[in-house]
C-alpha atoms as a PDB file:
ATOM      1  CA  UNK A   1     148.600 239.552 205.962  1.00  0.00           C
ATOM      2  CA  UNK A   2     148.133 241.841 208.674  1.00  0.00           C
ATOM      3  CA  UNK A   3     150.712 242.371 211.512  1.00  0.00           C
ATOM      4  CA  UNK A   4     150.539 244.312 214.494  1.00  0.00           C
ATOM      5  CA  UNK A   5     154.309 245.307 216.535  1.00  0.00           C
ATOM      6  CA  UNK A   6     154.417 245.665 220.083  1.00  0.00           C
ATOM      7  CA  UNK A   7     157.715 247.862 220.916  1.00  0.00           C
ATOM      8  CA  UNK A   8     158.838 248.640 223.717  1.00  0.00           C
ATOM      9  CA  UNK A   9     161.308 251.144 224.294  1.00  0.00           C
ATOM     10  CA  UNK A  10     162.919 253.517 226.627  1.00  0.00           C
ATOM     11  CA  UNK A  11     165.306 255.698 224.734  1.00  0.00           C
ATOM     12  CA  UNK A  12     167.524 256.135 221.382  1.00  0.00           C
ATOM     13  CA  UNK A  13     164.213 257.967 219.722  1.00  0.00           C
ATOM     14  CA  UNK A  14     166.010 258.223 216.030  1.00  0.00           C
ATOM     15  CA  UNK A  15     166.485 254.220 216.275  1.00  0.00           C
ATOM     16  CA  UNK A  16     162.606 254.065 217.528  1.00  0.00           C
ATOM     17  CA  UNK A  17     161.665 256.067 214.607  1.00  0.00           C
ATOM     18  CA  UNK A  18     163.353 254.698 212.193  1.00  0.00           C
ATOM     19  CA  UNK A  19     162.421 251.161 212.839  1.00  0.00           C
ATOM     20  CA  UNK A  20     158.831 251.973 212.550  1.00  0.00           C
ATOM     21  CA  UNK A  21     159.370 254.429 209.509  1.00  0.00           C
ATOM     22  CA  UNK A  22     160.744 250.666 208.121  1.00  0.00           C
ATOM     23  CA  UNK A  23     158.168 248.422 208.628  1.00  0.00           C
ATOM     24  CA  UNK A  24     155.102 250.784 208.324  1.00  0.00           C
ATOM     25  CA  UNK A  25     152.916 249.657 205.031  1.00  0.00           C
ATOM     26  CA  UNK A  26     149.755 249.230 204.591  1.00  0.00           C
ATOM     27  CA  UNK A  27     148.708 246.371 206.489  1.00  0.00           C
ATOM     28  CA  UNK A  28     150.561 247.329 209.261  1.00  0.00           C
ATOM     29  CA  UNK A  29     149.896 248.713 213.021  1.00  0.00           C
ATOM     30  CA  UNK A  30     152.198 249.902 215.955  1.00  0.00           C
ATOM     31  CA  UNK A  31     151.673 249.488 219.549  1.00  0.00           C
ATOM     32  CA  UNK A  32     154.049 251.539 221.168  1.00  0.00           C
ATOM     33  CA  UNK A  33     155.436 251.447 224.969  1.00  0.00           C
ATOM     34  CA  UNK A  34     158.028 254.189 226.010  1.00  0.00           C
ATOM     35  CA  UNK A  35     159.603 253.491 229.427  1.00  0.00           C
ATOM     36  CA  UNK A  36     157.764 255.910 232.153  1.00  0.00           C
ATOM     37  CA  UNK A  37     161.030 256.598 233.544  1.00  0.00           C
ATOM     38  CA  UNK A  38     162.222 257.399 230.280  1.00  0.00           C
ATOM     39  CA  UNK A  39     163.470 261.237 229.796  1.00  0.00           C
ATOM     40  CA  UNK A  40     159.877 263.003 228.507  1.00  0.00           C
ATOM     41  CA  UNK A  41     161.665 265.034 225.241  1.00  0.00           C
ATOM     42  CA  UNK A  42     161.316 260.841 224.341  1.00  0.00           C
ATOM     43  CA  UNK A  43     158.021 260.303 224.274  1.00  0.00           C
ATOM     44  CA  UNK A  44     157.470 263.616 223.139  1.00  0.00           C
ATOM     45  CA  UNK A  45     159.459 263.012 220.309  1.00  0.00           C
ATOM     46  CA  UNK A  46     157.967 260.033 218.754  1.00  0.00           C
ATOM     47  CA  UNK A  47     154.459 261.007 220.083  1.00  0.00           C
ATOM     48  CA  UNK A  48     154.593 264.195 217.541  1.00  0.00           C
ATOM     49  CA  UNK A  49     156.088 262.137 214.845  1.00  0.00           C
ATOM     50  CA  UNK A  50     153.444 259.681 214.460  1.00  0.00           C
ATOM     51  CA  UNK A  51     150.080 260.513 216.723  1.00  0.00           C
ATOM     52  CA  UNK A  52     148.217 261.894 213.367  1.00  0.00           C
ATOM     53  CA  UNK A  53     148.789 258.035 211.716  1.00  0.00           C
ATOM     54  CA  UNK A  54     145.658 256.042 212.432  1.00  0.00           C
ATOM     55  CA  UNK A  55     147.782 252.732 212.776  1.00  0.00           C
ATOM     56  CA  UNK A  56     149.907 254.068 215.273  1.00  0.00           C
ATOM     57  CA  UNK A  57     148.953 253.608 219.148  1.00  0.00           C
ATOM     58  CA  UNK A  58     150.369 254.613 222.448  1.00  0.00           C
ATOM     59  CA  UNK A  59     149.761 252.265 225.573  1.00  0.00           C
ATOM     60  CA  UNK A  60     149.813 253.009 228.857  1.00  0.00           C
ATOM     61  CA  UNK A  61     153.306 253.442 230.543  1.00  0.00           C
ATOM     62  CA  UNK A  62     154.932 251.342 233.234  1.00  0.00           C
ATOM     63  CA  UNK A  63     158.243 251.814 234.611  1.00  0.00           C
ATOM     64  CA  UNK A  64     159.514 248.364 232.976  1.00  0.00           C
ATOM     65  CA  UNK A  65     163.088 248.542 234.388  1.00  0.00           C
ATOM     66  CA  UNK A  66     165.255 245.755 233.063  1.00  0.00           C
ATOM     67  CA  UNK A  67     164.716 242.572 235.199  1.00  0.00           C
ATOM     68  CA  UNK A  68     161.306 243.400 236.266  1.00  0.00           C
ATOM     69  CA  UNK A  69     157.820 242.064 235.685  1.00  0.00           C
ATOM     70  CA  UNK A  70     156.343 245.817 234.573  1.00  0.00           C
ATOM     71  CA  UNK A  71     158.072 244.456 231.123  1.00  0.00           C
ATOM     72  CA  UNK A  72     155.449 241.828 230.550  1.00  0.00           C
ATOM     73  CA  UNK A  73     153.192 244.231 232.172  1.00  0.00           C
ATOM     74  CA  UNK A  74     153.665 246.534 229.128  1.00  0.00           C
ATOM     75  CA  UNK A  75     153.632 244.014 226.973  1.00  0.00           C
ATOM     76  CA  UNK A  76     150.436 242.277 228.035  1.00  0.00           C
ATOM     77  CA  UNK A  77     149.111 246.351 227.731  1.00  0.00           C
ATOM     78  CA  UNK A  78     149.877 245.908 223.951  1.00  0.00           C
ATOM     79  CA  UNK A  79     148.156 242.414 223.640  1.00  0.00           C
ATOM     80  CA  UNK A  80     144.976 244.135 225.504  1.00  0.00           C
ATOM     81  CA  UNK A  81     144.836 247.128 223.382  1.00  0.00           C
ATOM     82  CA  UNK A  82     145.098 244.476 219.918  1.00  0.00           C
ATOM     83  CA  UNK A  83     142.490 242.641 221.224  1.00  0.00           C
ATOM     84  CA  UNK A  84     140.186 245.681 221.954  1.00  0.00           C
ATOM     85  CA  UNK A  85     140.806 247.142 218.295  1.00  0.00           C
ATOM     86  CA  UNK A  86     137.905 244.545 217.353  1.00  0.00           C
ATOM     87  CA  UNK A  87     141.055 244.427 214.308  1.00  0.00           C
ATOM     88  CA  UNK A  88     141.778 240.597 213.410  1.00  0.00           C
ATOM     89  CA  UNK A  89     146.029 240.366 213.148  1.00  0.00           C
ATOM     90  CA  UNK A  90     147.170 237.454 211.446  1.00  0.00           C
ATOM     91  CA  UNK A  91     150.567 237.933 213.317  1.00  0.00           C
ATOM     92  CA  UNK A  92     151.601 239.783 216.184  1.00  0.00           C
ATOM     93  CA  UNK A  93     155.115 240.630 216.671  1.00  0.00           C
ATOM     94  CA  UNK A  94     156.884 241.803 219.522  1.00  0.00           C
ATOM     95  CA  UNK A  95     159.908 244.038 219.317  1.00  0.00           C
ATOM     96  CA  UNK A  96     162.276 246.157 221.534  1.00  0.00           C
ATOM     97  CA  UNK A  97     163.406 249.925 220.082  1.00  0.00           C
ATOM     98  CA  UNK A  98     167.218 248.415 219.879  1.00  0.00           C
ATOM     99  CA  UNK A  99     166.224 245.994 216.938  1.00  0.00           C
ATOM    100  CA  UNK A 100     165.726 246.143 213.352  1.00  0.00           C
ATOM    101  CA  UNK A 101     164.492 243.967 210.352  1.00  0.00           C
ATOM    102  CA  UNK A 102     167.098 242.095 208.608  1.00  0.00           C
ATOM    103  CA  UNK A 103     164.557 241.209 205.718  1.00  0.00           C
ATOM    104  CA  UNK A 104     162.073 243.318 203.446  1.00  0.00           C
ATOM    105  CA  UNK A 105     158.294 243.884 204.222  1.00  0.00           C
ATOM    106  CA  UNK A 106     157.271 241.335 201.621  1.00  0.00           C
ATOM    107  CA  UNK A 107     159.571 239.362 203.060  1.00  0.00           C
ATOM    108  CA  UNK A 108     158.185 239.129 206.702  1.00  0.00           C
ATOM    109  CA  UNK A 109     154.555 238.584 205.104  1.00  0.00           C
ATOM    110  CA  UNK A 110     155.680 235.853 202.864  1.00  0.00           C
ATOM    111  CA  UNK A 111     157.335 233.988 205.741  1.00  0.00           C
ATOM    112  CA  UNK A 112     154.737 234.602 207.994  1.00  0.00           C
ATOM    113  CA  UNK A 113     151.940 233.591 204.838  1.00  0.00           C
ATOM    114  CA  UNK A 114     153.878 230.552 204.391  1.00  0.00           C
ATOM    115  CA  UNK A 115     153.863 229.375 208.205  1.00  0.00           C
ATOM    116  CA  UNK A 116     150.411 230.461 208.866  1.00  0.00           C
ATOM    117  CA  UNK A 117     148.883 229.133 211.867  1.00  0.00           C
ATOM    118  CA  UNK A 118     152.480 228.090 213.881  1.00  0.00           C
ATOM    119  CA  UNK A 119     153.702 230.296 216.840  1.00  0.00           C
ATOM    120  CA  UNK A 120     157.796 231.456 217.015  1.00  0.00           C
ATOM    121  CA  UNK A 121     158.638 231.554 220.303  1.00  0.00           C
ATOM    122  CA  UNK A 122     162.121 230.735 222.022  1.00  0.00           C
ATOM    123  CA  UNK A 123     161.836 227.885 224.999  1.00  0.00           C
ATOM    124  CA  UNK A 124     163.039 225.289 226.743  1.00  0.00           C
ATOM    125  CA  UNK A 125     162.140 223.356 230.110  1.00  0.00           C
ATOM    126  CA  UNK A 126     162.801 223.778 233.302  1.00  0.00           C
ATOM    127  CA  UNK A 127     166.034 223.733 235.090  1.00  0.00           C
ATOM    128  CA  UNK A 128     168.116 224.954 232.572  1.00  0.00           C
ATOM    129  CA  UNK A 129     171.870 224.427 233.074  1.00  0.00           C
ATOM    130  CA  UNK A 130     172.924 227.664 231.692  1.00  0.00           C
ATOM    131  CA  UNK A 131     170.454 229.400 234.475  1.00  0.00           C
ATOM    132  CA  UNK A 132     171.300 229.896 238.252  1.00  0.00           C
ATOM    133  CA  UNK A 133     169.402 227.171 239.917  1.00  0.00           C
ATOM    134  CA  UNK A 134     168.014 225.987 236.643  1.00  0.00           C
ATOM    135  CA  UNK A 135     165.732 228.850 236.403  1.00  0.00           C
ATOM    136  CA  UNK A 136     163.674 228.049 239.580  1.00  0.00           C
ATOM    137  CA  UNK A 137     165.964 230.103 241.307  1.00  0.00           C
ATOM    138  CA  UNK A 138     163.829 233.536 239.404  1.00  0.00           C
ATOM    139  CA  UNK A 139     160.638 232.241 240.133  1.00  0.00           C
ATOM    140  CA  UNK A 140     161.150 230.463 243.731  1.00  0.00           C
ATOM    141  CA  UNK A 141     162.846 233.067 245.509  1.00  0.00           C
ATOM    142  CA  UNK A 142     162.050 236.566 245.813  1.00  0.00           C
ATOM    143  CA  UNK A 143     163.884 239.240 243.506  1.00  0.00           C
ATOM    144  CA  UNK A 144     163.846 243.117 244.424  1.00  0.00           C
ATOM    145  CA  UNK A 145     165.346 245.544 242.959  1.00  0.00           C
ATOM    146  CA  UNK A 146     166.482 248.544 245.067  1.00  0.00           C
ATOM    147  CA  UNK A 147     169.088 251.251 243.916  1.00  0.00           C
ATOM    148  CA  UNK A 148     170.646 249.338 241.326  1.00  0.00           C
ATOM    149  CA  UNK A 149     171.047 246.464 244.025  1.00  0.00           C
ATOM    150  CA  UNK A 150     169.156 243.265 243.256  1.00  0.00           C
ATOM    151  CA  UNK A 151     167.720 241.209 246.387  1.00  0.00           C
ATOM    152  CA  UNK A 152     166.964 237.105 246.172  1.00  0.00           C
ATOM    153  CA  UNK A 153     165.476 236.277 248.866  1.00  0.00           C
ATOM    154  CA  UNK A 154     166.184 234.125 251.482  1.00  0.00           C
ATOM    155  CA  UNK A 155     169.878 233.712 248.839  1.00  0.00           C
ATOM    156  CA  UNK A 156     172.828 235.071 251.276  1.00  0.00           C
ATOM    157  CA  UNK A 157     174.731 237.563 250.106  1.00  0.00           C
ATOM    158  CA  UNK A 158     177.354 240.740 250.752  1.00  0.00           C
ATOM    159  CA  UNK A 159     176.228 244.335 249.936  1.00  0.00           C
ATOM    160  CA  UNK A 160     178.417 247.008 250.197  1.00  0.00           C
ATOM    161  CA  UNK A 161     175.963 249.705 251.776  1.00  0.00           C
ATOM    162  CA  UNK A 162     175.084 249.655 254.790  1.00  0.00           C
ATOM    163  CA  UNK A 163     171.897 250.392 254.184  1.00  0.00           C
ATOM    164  CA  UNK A 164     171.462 247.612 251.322  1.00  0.00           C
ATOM    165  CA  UNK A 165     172.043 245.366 254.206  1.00  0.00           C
ATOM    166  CA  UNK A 166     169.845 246.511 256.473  1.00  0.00           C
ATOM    167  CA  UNK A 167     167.080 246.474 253.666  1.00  0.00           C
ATOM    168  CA  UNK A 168     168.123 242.832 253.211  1.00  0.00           C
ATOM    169  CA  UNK A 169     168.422 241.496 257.052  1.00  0.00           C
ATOM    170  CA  UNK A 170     164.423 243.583 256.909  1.00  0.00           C
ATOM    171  CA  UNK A 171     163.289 242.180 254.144  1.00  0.00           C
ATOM    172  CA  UNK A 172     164.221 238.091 255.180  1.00  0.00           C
ATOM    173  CA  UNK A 173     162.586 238.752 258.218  1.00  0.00           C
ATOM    174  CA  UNK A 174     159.173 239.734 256.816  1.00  0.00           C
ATOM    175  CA  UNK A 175     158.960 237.488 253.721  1.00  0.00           C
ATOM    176  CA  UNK A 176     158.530 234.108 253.734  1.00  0.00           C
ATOM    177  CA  UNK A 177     161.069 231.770 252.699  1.00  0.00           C
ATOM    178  CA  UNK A 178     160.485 230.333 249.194  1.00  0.00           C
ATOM    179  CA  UNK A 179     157.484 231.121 247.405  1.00  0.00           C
ATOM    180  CA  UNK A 180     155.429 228.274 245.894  1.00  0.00           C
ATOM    181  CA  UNK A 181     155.273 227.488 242.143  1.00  0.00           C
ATOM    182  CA  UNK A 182     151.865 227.874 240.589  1.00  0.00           C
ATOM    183  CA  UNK A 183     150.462 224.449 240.473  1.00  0.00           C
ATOM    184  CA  UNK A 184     149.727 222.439 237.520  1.00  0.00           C
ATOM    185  CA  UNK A 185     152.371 223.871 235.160  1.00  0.00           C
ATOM    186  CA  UNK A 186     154.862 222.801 233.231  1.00  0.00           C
ATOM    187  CA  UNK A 187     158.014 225.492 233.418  1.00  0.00           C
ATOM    188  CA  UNK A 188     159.588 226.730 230.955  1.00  0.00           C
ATOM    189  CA  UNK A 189     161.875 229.773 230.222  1.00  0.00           C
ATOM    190  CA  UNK A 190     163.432 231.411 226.712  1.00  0.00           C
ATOM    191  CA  UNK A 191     164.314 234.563 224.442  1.00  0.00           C
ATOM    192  CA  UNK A 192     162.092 237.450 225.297  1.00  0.00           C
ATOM    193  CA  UNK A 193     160.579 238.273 221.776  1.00  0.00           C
ATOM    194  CA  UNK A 194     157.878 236.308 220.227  1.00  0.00           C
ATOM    195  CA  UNK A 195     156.080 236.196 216.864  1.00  0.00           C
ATOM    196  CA  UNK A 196     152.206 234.655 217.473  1.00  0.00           C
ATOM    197  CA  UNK A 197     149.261 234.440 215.695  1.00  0.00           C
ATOM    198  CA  UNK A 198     146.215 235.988 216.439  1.00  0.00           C
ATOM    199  CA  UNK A 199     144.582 233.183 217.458  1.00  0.00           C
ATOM    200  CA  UNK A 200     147.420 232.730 220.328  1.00  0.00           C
ATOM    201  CA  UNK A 201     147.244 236.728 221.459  1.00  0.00           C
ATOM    202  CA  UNK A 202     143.642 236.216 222.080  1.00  0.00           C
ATOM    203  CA  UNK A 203     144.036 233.606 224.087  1.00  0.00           C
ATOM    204  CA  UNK A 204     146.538 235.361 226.273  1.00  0.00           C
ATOM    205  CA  UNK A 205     144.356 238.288 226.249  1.00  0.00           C
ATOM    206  CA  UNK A 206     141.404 235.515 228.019  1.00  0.00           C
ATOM    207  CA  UNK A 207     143.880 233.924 230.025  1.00  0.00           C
ATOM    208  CA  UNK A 208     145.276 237.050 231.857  1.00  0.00           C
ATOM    209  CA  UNK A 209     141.663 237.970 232.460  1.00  0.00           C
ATOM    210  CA  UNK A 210     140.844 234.627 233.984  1.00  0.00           C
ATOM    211  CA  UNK A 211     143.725 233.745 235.975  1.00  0.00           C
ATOM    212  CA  UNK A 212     144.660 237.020 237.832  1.00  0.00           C
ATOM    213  CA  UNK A 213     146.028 235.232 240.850  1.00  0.00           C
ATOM    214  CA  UNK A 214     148.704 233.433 237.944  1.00  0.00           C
ATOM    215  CA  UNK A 215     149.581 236.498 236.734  1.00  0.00           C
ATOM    216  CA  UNK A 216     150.379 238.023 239.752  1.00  0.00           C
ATOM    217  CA  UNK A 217     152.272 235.705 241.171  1.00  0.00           C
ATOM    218  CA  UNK A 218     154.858 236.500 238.472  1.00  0.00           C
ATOM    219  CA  UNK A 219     155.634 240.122 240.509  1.00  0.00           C
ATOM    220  CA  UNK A 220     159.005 240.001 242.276  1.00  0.00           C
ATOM    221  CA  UNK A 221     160.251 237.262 239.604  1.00  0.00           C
ATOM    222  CA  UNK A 222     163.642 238.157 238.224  1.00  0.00           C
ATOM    223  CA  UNK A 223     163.534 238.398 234.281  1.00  0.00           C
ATOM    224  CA  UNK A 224     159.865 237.107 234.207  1.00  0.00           C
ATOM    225  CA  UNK A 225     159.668 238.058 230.455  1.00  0.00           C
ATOM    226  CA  UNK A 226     161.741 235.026 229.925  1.00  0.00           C
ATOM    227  CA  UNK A 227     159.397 232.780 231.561  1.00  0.00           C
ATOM    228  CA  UNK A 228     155.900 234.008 231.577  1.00  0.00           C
ATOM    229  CA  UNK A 229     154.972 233.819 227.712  1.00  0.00           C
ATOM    230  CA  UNK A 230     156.558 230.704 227.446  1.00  0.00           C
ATOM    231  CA  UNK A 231     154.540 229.357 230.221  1.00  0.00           C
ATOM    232  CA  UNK A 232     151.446 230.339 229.131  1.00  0.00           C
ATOM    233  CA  UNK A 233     151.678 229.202 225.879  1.00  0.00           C
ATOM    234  CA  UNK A 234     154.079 225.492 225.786  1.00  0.00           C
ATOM    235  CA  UNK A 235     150.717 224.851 228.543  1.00  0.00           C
ATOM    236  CA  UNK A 236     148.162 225.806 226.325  1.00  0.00           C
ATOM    237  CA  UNK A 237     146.227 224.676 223.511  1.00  0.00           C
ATOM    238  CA  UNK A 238     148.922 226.470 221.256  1.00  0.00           C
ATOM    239  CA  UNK A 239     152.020 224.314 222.438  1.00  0.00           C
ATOM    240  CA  UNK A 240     151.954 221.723 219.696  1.00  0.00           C
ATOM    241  CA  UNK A 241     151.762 224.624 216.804  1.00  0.00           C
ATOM    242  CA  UNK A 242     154.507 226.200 218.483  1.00  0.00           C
ATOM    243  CA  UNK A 243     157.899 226.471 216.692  1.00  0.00           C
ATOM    244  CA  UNK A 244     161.149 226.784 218.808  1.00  0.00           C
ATOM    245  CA  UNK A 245     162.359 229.953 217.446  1.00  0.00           C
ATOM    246  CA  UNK A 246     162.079 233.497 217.906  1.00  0.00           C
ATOM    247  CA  UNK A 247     163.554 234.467 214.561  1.00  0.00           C
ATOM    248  CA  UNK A 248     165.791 236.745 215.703  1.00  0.00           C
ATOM    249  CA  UNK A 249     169.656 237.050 215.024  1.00  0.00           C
ATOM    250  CA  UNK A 250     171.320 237.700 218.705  1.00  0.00           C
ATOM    251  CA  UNK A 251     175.068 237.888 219.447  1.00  0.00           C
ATOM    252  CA  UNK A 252     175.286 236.409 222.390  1.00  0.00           C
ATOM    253  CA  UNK A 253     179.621 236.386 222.318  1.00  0.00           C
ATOM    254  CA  UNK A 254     181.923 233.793 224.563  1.00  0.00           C
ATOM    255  CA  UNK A 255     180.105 234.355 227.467  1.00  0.00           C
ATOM    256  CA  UNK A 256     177.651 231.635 228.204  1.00  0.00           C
ATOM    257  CA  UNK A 257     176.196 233.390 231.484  1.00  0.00           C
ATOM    258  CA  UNK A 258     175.937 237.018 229.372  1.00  0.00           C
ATOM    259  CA  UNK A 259     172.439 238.728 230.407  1.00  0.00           C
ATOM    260  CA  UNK A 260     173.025 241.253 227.249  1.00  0.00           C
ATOM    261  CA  UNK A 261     173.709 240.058 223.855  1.00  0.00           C
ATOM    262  CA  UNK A 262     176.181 241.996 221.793  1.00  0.00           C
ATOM    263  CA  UNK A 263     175.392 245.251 220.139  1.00  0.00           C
ATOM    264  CA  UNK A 264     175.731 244.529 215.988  1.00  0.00           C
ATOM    265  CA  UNK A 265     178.085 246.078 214.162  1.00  0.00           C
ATOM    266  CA  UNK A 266     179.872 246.769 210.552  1.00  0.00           C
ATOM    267  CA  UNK A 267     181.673 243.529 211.049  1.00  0.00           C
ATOM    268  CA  UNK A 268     178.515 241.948 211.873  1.00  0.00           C
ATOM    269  CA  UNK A 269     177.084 242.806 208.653  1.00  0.00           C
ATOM    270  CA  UNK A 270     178.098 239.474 206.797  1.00  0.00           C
ATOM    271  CA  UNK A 271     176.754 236.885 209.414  1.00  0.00           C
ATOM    272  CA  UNK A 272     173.404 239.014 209.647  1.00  0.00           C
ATOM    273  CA  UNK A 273     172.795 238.983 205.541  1.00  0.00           C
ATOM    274  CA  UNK A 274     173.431 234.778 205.183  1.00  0.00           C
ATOM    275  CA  UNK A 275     170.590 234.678 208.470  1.00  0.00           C
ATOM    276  CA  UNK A 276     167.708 233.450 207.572  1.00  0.00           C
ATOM    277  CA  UNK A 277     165.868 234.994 210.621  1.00  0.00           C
ATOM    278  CA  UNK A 278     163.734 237.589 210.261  1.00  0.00           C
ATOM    279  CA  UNK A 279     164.819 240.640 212.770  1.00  0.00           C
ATOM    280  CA  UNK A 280     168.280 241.053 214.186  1.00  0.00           C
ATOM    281  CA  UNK A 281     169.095 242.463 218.280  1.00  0.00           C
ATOM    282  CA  UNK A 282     170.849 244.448 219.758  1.00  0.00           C
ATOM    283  CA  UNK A 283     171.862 247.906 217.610  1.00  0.00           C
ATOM    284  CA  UNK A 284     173.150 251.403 219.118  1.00  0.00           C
ATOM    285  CA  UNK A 285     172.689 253.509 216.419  1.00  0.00           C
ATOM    286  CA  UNK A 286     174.554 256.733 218.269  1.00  0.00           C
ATOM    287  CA  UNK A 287     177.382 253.721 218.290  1.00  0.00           C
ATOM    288  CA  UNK A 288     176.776 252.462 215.260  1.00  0.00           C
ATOM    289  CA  UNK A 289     174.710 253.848 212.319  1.00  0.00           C
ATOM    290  CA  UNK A 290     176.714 252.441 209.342  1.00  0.00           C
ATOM    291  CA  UNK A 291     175.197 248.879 210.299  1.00  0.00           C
ATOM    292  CA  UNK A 292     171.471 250.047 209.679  1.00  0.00           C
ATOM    293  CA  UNK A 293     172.233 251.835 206.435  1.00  0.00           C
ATOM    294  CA  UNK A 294     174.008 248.521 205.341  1.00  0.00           C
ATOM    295  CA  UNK A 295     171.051 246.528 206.138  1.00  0.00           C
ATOM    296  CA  UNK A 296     168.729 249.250 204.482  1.00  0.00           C
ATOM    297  CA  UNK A 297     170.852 249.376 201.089  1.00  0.00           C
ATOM    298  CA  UNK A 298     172.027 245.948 200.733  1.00  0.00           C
ATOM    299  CA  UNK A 299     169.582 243.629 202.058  1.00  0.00           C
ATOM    300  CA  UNK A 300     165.808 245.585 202.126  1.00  0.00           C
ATOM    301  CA  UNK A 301     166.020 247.848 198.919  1.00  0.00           C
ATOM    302  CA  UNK A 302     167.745 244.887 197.223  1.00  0.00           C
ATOM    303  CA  UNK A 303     164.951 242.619 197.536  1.00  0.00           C
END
């Protein structure tokens, strides 16, 4: 079983290292994404701990600021630089540097053996009731981000600079109203994070290639990585193979419209061992650290 890990990440370099130190065997590759706006001692950092290791790539950097389509962007990089290994990956499995494996190595493969051939992927269609607008709102309307501000255009709203709404007042002037949804598509949006086969990642891989105009028209989309992959794929050949999870555990607390799950702690620790997913989100290890070496001791060296 071989697997192949997209991460990215933009900071926390012990949790980065560690993860991969964790799930590095054998049979194993990283594709690794650090943030471009990320501080450079980061990249540095894991760059001279694991260049030398032949399963270990860097891609090419994009400032993938939270919200923004530069995080598929980097992601897609990954799926691009699998496919151009000439390696075949049974799985591929993307992560972010804030999460962790909740089950051993052997584990993963044996789950992953044992569903061979179906995709993991988080969805549901099109509106959604727990998303603004039912989720058309991200894709219809035109999202900017600009000094921390973020812009929907034409959706009214009060800034408080000046200059924010100036920017704004500019900005409805010169872009059109609504923007058009790509036609013949189903919609669909979901959990970020994705386990697929790599039958499914080569497809992508094609699909981007083919369809630049589609791709594209995913810049200025608020949160598009929670709508692009699931897109693609619940409209593809793959949709009927595809299993409505992303095998993650996520805390998502009380707060139905939270955009940030919880971060996992020591009092998560019992809730996170009876899981049956595979990888758990979100962890702060400088907050935190006693949570990963409970995982480590009690769940992956017991096993």
């Amino acid at each position: 079983m071989r697997i192949a890990y997209i991460i990215l990440a933009h900071n926390n370099t012990d949790q980065l290292v560690r993860l991969i130190s964790k799930l590095n065997t054998e049979d194993v590759s990283f594709f690794i994404h650090i943030d471009k706006k990320a501080d450079s001692k980061i990249y540095d950092q894991v760059f001279t701990q694991f260049h030398e290791l032949s399963n270990v790539f860097f891609l090419k950097r994009y400032n993938s600021g939270w919200g923004s389509f530069n995080a598929v962007r980097a992601s897609l990089e990954g799926i691009k630089s699998i496919v151009e290994t000439g390696t075949y990956f049974d799985y591929v499995i993307h992560l972010s540097g804030q999460d962790y494996l909740i089950k051993s190595n052997r584990e993963i493969c044996k789950f992953l053996q044992e569903n061979k051939g179906r995709e993991f992927i988080e969805y549901f269609p099109l509106p959604y009731s727990k998303w603004k607008g039912g989720g058309f709102r991200r894709i219809e309307y035109w999202y900017i981000r600009w000094n921390d501000e973020d812009f929907f255009i034409p959706e009214k709203r009060e800034f408080k600079s000046p200059i924010a709404s100036f920017l704004y007042s500019f900005l409805t002037l010169l872009l059109p109203k609504k923007r058009k949804l790509p036609k013949g598509f189903a919609f669909y949006g979901g959990s970020a994070f994705w386990c697929l086969t790599g039958e499914c990642i080569k497809y992508i891989n094609d699909f981007v290639k083919q369809n630049p105009k589609f791709v594209n028209r995913f810049n200025f989309t608020s949160l598009a990585d929670e709508l692009f992959y699931q897109i693609v794929i619940l409209n593809s050949p793959f949709k009927d193979q595809v299993v409505n999870d992303n095998m993650r555990y996520i805390d998502w607390g009380d707060d139905v419209n939270a955009y940030h799950p919880l971060i996992l702690e020591k009092k998560d620790f019992e809730k996170i061992r009876q899981s049956k997913k595979l990888f758990a989100r979100k962890f702060a290890q400088s907050k935190d650290s006693d949570i990963l070496d409970m995982i480590d001791k009690m769940i992956l060296l017991s096993k």
